[in-house]
Every structure is written in C-alpha cells, then in structure tokens.
Protein backbone atom coordinates (compact mmCIF):
# COMPACT_ATOMS: atom_id res chain seq x y z
CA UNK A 1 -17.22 7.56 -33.27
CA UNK A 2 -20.25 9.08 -34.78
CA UNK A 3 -18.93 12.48 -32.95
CA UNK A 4 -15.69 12.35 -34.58
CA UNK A 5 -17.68 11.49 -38.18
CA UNK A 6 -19.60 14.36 -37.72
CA UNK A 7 -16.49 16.64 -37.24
CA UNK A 8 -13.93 16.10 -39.83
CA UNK A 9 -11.35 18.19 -38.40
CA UNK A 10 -10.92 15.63 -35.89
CA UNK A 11 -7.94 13.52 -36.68
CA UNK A 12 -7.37 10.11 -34.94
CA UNK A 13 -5.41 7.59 -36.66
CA UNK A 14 -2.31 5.68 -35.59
CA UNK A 15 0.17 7.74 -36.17
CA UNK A 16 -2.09 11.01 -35.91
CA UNK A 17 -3.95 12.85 -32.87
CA UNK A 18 -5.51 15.86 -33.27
CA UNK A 19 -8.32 17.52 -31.84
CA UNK A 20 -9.19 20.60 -32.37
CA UNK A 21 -9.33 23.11 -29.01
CA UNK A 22 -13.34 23.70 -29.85
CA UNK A 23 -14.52 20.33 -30.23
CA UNK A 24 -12.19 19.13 -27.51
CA UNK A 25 -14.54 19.61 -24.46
CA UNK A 26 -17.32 18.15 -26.08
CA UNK A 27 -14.98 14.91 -27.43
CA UNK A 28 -13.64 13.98 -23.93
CA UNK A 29 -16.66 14.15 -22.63
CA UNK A 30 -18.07 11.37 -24.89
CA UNK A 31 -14.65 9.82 -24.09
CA UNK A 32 -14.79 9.88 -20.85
CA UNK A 33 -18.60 9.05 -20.65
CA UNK A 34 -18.35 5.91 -22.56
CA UNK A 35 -14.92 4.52 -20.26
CA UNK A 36 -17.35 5.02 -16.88
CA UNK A 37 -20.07 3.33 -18.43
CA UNK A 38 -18.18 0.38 -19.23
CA UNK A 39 -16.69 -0.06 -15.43
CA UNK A 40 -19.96 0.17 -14.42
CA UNK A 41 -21.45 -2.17 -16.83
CA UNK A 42 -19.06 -4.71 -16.51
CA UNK A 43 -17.17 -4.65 -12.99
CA UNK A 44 -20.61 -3.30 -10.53
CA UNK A 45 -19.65 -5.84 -8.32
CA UNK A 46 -16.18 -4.44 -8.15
CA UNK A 47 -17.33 -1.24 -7.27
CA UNK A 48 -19.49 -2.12 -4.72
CA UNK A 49 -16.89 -3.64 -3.31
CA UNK A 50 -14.65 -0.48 -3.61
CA UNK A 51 -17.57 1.69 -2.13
CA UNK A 52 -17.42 -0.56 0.74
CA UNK A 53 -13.62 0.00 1.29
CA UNK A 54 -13.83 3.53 0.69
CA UNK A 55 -16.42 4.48 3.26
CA UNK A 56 -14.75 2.39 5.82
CA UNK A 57 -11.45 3.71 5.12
CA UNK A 58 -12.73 7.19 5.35
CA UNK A 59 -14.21 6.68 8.45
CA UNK A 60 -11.14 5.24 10.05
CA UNK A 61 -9.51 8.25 8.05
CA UNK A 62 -11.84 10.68 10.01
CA UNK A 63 -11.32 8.71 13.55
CA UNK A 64 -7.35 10.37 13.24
CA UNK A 65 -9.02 13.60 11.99
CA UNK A 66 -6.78 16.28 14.13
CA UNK A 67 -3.52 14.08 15.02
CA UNK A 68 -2.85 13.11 11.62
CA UNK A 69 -2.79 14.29 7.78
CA UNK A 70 -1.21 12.70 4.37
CA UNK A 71 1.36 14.79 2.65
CA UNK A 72 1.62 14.24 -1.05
CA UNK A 73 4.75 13.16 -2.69
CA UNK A 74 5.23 14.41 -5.69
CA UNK A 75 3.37 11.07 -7.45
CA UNK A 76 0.21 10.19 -5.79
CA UNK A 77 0.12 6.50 -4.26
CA UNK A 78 -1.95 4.30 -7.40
CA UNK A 79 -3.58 3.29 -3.57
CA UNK A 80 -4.16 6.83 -2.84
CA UNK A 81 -5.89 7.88 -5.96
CA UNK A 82 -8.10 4.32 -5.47
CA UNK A 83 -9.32 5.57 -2.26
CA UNK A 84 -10.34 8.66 -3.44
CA UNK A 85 -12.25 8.32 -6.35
CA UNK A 86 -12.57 4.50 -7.33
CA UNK A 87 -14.07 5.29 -10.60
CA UNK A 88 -11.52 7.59 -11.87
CA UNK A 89 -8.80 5.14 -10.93
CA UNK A 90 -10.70 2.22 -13.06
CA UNK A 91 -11.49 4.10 -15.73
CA UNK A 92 -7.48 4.84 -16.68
CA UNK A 93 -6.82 1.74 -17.95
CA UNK A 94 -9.18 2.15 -20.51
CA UNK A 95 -7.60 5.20 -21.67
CA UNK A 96 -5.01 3.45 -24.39
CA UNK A 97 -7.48 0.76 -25.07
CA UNK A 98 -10.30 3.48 -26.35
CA UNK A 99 -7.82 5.17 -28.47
CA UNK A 100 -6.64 2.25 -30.06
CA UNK A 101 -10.39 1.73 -30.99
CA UNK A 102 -10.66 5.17 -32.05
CA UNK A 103 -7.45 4.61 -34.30
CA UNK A 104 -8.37 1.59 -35.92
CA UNK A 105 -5.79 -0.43 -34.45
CA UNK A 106 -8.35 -2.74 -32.26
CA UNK A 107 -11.93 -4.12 -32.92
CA UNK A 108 -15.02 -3.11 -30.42
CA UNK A 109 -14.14 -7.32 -28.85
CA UNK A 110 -10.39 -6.33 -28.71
CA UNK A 111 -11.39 -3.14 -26.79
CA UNK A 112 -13.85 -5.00 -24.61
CA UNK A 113 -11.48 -7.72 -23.96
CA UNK A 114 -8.43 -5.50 -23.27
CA UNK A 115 -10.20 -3.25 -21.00
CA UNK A 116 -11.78 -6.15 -18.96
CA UNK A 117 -8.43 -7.40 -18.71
CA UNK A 118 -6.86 -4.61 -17.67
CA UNK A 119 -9.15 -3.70 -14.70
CA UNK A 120 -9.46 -7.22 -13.73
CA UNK A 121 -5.42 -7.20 -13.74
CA UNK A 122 -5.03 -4.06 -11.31
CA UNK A 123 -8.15 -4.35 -8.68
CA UNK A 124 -6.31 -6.97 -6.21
CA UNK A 125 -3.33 -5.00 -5.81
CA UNK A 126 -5.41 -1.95 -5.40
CA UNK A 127 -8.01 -3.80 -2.99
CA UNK A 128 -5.40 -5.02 -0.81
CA UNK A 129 -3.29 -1.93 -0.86
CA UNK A 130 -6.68 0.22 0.40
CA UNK A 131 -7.82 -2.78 2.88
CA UNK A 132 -4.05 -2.55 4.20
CA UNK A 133 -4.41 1.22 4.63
CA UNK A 134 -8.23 0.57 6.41
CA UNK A 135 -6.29 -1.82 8.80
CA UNK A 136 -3.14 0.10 10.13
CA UNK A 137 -5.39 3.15 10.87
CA UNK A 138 -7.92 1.02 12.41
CA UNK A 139 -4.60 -0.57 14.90
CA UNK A 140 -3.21 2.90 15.54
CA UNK A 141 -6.97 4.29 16.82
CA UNK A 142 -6.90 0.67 19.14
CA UNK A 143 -3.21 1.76 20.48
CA UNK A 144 -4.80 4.96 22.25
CA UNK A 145 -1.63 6.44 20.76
CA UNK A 146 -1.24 10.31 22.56
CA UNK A 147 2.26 10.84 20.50
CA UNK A 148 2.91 10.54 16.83
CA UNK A 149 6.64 10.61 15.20
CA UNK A 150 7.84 10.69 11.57
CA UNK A 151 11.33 10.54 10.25
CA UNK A 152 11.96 12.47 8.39
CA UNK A 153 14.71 11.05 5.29
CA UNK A 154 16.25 12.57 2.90
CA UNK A 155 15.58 11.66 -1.08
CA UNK A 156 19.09 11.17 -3.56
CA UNK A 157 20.20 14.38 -4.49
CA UNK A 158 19.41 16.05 -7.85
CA UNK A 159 21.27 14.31 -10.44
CA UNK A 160 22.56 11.72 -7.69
CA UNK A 161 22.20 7.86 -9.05
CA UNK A 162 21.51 4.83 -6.78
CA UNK A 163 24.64 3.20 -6.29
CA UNK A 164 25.39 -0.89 -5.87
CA UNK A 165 25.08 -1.65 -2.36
CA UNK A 166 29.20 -2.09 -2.20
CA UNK A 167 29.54 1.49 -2.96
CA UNK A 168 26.54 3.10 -1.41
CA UNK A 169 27.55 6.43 1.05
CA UNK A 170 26.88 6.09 4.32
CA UNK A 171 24.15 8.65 6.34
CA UNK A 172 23.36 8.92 9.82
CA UNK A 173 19.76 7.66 10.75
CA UNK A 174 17.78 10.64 11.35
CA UNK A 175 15.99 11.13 14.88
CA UNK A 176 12.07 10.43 15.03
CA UNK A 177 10.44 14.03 15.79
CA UNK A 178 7.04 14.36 16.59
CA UNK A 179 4.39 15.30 14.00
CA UNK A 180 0.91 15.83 12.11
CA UNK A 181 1.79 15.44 8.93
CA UNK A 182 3.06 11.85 7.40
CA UNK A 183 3.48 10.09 3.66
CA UNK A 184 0.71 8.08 2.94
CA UNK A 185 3.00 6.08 0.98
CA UNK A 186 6.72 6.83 1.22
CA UNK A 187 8.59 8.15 -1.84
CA UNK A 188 10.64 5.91 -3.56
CA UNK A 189 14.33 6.72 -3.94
CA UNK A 190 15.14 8.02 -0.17
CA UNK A 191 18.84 7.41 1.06
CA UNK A 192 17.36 5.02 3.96
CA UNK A 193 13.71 3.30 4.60
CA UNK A 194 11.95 4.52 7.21
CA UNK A 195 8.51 3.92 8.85
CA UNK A 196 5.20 5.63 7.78
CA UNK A 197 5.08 6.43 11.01
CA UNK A 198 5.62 5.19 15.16
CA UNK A 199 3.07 6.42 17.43
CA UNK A 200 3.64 5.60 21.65
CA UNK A 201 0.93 3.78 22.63
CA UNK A 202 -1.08 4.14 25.73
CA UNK A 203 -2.28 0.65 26.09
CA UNK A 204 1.38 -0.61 25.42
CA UNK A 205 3.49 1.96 27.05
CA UNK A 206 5.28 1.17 24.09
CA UNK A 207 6.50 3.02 20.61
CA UNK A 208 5.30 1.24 17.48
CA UNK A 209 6.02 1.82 14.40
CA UNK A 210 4.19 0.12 10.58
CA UNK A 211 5.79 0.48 7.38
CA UNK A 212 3.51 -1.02 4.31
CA UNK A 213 4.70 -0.66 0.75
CA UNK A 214 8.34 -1.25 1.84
CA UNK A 215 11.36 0.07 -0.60
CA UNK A 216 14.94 -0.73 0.87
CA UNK A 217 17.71 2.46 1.17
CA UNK A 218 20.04 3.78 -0.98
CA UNK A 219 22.54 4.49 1.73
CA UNK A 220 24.06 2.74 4.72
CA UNK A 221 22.85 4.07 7.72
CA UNK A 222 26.00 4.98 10.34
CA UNK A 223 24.27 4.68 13.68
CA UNK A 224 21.03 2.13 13.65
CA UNK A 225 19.95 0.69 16.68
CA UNK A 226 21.86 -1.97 18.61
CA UNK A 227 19.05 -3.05 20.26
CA UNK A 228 17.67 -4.21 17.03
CA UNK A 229 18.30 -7.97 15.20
CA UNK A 230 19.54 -6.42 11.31
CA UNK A 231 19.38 -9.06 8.48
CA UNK A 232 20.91 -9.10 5.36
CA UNK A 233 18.75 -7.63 2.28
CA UNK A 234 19.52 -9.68 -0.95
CA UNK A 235 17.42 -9.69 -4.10
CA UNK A 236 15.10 -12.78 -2.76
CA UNK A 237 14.29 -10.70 0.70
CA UNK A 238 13.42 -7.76 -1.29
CA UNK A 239 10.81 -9.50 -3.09
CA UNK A 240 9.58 -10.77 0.07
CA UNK A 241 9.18 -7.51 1.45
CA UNK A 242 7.94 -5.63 -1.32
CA UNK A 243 4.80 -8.35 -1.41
CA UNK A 244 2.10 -6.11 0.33
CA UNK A 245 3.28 -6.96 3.62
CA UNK A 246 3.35 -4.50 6.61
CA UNK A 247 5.83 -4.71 8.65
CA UNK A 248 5.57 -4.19 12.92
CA UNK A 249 8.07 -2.92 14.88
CA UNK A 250 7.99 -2.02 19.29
CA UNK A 251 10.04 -0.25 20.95
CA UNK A 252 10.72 1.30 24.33
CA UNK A 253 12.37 4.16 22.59
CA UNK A 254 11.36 5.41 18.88
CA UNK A 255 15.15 5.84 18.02
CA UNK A 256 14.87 1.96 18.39
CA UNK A 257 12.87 1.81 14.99
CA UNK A 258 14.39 5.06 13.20
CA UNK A 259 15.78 2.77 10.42
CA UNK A 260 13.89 0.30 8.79
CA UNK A 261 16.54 -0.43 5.88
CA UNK A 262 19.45 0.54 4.02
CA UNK A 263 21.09 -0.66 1.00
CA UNK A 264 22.45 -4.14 2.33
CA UNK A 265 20.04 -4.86 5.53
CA UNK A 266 17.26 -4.27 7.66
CA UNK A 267 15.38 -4.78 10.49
CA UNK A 268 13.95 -7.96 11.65
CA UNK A 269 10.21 -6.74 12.31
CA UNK A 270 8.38 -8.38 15.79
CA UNK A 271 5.26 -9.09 13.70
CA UNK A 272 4.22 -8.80 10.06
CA UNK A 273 0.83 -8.16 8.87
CA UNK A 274 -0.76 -9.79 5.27
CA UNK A 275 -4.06 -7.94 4.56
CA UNK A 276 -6.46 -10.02 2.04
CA UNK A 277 -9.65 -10.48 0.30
CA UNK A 278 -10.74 -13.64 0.14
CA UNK A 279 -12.53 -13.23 -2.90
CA UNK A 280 -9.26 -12.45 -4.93
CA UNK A 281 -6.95 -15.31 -3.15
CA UNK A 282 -7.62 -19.09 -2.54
CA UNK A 283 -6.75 -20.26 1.28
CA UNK A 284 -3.91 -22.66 -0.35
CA UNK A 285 -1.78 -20.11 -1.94
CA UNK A 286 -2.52 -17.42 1.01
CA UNK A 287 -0.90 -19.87 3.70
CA UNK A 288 1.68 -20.43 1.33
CA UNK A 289 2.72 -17.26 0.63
CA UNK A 290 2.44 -16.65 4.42
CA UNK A 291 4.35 -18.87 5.76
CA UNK A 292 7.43 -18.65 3.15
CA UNK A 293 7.13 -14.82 4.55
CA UNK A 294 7.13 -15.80 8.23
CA UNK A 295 10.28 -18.15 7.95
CA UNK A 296 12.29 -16.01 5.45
CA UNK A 297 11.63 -12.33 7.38
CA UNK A 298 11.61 -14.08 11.05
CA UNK A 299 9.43 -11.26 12.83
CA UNK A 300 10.40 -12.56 16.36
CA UNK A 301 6.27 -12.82 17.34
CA UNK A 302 4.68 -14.39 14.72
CA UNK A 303 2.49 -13.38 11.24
CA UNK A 304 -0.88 -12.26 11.11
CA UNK A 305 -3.01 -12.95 8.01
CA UNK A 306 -6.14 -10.00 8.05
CA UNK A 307 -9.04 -11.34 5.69
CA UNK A 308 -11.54 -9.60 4.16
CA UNK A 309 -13.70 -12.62 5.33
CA UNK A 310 -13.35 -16.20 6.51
CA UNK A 311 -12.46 -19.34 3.76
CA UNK A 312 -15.46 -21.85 4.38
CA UNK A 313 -13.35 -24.02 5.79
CA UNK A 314 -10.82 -23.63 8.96
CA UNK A 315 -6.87 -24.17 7.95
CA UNK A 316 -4.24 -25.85 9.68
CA UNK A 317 -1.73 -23.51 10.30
CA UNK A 318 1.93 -23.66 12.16
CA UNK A 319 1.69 -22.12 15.37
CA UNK A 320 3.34 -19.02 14.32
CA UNK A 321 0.38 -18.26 12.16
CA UNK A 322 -2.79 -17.15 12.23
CA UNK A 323 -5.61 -16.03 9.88
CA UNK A 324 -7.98 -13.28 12.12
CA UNK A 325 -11.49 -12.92 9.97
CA UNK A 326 -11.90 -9.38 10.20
CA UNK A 327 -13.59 -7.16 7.59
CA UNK A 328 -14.39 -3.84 8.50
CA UNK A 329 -15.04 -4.38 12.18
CA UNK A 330 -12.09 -2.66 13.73
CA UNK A 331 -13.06 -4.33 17.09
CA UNK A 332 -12.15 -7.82 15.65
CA UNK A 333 -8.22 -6.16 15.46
CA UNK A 334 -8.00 -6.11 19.30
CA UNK A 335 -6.39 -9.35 18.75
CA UNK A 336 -3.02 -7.71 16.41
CA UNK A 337 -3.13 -5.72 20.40
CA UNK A 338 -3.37 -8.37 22.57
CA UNK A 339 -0.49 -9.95 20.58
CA UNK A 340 1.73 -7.44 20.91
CA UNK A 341 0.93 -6.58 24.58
CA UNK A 342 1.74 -10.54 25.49
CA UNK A 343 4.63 -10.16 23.41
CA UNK A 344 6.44 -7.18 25.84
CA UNK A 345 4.60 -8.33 28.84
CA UNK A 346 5.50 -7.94 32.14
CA UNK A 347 6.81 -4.19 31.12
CA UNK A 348 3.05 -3.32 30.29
CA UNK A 349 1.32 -1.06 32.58
C-alpha cells in the first residue's frame, strides 16, 4: 500500500485497475511477496504437511520414471498444480482477497479472515486428491506391472452440447492400446469414462485398471463388456462416485474394463479405494461415508479406507470394510494386493 502511495499513477479502486507497464514488475512482486508470507505465517503446519506429500509423491512419481508420463489436458488438475508447487497453489486464493484490500472494499481482519478461510476451505480436497495420487502409483509399482494400456476417448465435438441421457448418441468403446503417456486426471466432457489407466500385472496375471476423479459419459457406449455387472447411473450414484473415491477394476482381458461409464450406467468396480487424512476427517463420519459408498456402488470385494494415520482408537467395522493405516510406507499397501489376488484366486500363478 505504501508502494502504490508512492506511485500515483497506480490506480486501484473498485471499479478501476490500472497499473502502469513500468511499475508493474516491481508491484506484483510486493503482491506476490506479501500472499506467500501469509501462507507461511499462518498455515506452516499445512505446508509441512504438503512437503511431506510432495516428496513422497515424487518419489513414487520417479519409481514409474521410463514406463509412464502425464499428458496435460488443456486445464491442469487443481491436484496437479498442488503437487507441483504447493505454495503457488495456496497462495491463489488470496489473489481476490488482496485486491479487495487494495480497493478498499475489505479491512486488513476481512482480508485475514477471508484468506484463512479460503485456504483452510481448499487443503482437504487437495490433500486427499495428492495422497490418492501417492497411493495408486505406489499399488501399480506393487503389481510388477510389465504392460501399460490407455484408452484412448474421444472429447464432444466443437460446438457439440451434452445431451440428456434419453437422447445421448451412441459410440463404440474404444480398444485399450498400450502406452507411455496417460492423463493425470481425465478431461472432463469425453463421450464415455474411461480408466486413467490398466496395467497387466505380474503378481496377478491379471489386467487392472484405477480410475480416481470419476466423471460419467456423454454417450452410450455400443459394445461394453458382457462380462461386466453395469448399474444404473442416476443423480444420487453420481455424487457417490464423484466423492474422491477410486474405483478398482480386474480383468483377464483389458477390453473387460475399456468402459467405465456412459451417460445412463457403469461398471460395478471389484474394490473401491477412500484415501484420507486423519487430521482433516473424524473416524465417525469416515465409516459413514464409507460404508453408504460400499452398499450403494457394490464393488463385488469389498472397500478399502487408506489413512494418512491410525484414529486412536480401533473401529468396528462390517466385514466388507476395512481401514489399512498406511502413510507413506508403500509396503503397508501389499494388503490392497493380497486382496485382490484372494479375490481371483485359484487363476493366480
């Protein structure tokens, strides 16, 4: 503020921004400057946190280093950017706050209050979208994968509008074809939902395939497995689905798990995955949520709750689901294997 006092032709008011081209470096520097110090004055724990995820996602990142790579889609993954530079990602919601300081419309308490709120508002979903990421890397490395498949789906055409499920056109399901590069997050607005990827696993002599961040189709796929149990996708499965689970599917054959939705169904997963941190979600409302998942979506082995660490306390659970205290020690996911191979045993070599 003293900056802008000290260079009139600097014009910030609420209906008015305008700053000059030669001050402009030397403006969003203090800008910027003054948003990092406040994350780090006020959420350090947070980004300790973070710096915890990020160098254990990067290291599982690096243990794929040659068999995989993330394309972009044309608007990073909010998870993505997280990942990459934690600070940067914080420090945006501050950007509208600052300026409404700047322009008058909000005292220095406001500012302090809205930005604490806002950052406080967005870490959980970011957490827990990066500690997902951490944790399907982590299972792929334990599959001993030697193959890895995308498939790849087209987006609506240009100018093309979603339709109502009634009246959606019908696509074939495109074939899985092997690959190096995959979405980190898949793009929103494809004609059918897909996996992130299947990789044939070693261990399991088995394809399997994870989808996180799920969106449904926009089309009706023509020819999706008959091998596979479909389900019908109404408004209350959706929001299920779209709750930060990831979704597991095996296979004997990756054209098995080609589809994951369209516009009116999709496919009953054999396990589902809910990763946590503990310090963001009470044990109560976690087995809740949980278990409404596991009896709505019906994946035919069971659900998996992955925790950042354990509740003091054990919990009672139905026998179709568990809580595995993991962390960041990749070893303690043997178990998500062992699951899966006693699931499709005796076929398991």
């Amino acid at each position: 503020m003293e900056f802008i006092r000290k260079h009139p032709e600097i014009e910030i008011h609420e209906s008015v921004t305008s700053i000059p081209e030669h001050v402009r470096t030397d403006f969003y520097h203090r800008f910027n400057a003054v948003r990092k110090v406040f994350i780090e004055e006020r959420f350090s724990g947070l980004l300790r946190s973070a710096g915890l995820l990020q160098q254990n996602y990067a290291e599982a990142e690096r243990g794929l280093s040659g068999f995989i790579s993330w394309e972009e889609t044309p608007e990073t993954s909010r998870v993505r950017r997280f990942l990459l530079d934690i600070s940067d990602s914080m420090v945006r919601e501050l950007f509208d706050p600052l300026f409404d300081l700047l322009k008058g419309k909000e005292t220095s308490e406001g500012f302090e209050r809205t930005g604490i709120a806002r950052v406080s508002a967005n870490w959980p979903d970011l957490f827990q979208g990066g500690y997902e990421k951490w944790a399907v890397l982590s299972l792929i490395k334990l599959l001993e994968p030697d193959k890895f498949l995308r498939v790849n789906v087209l987006p609506l055409k240009q100018g093309e509008r979603a339709k109502s499920a009634a009246y959606a056109p019908w696509d074939d399901v495109p074939p899985p074809k092997e690959a190096k590069d995959f979405f980190f997050s898949q793009p929103r607005n494809t004609v059918l939902s897909v996996p992130d990827l299947i990789v044939h696993s070693t261990r399991l002599n088995r394809f399997v395939g994870f989808r996180s961040e799920f969106s449904d189709g926009l089309y009706k796929g023509l020819n999706p497995s008959q091998r596979r149990e479909w389900l019908p996708l109404d408004t209350g499965m959706l929001l299920l689905l779209e709750s930060g689970l990831t979704l597991v599917y095996v296979a004997e054959e990756p054209e098995q798990i080609a589809m994951i939705a369209d516009a009116t169904r999709f496919c009953r997963p054999d396990l589902i995955l809910l990763c946590l941190n503990t310090q963001d979600m009470e044990r109560a409302k976690a087995l809740e949520m949980l278990s409404r998942m596991d009896q709505r979506v019906a994946p035919r082995i069971g659900s998996l709750g992955i925790l950042t660490e354990a509740w003091p306390e054990p919990v009672e659970l139905d026998p179709r689901i568990r809580f595995l205290d993991v962390g960041f020690d990749s070893s303690r996911l043997q178990e998500v294997i062992m699951t899966l191979a006693e699931a499709t045993a005796p076929e398991i070599t």
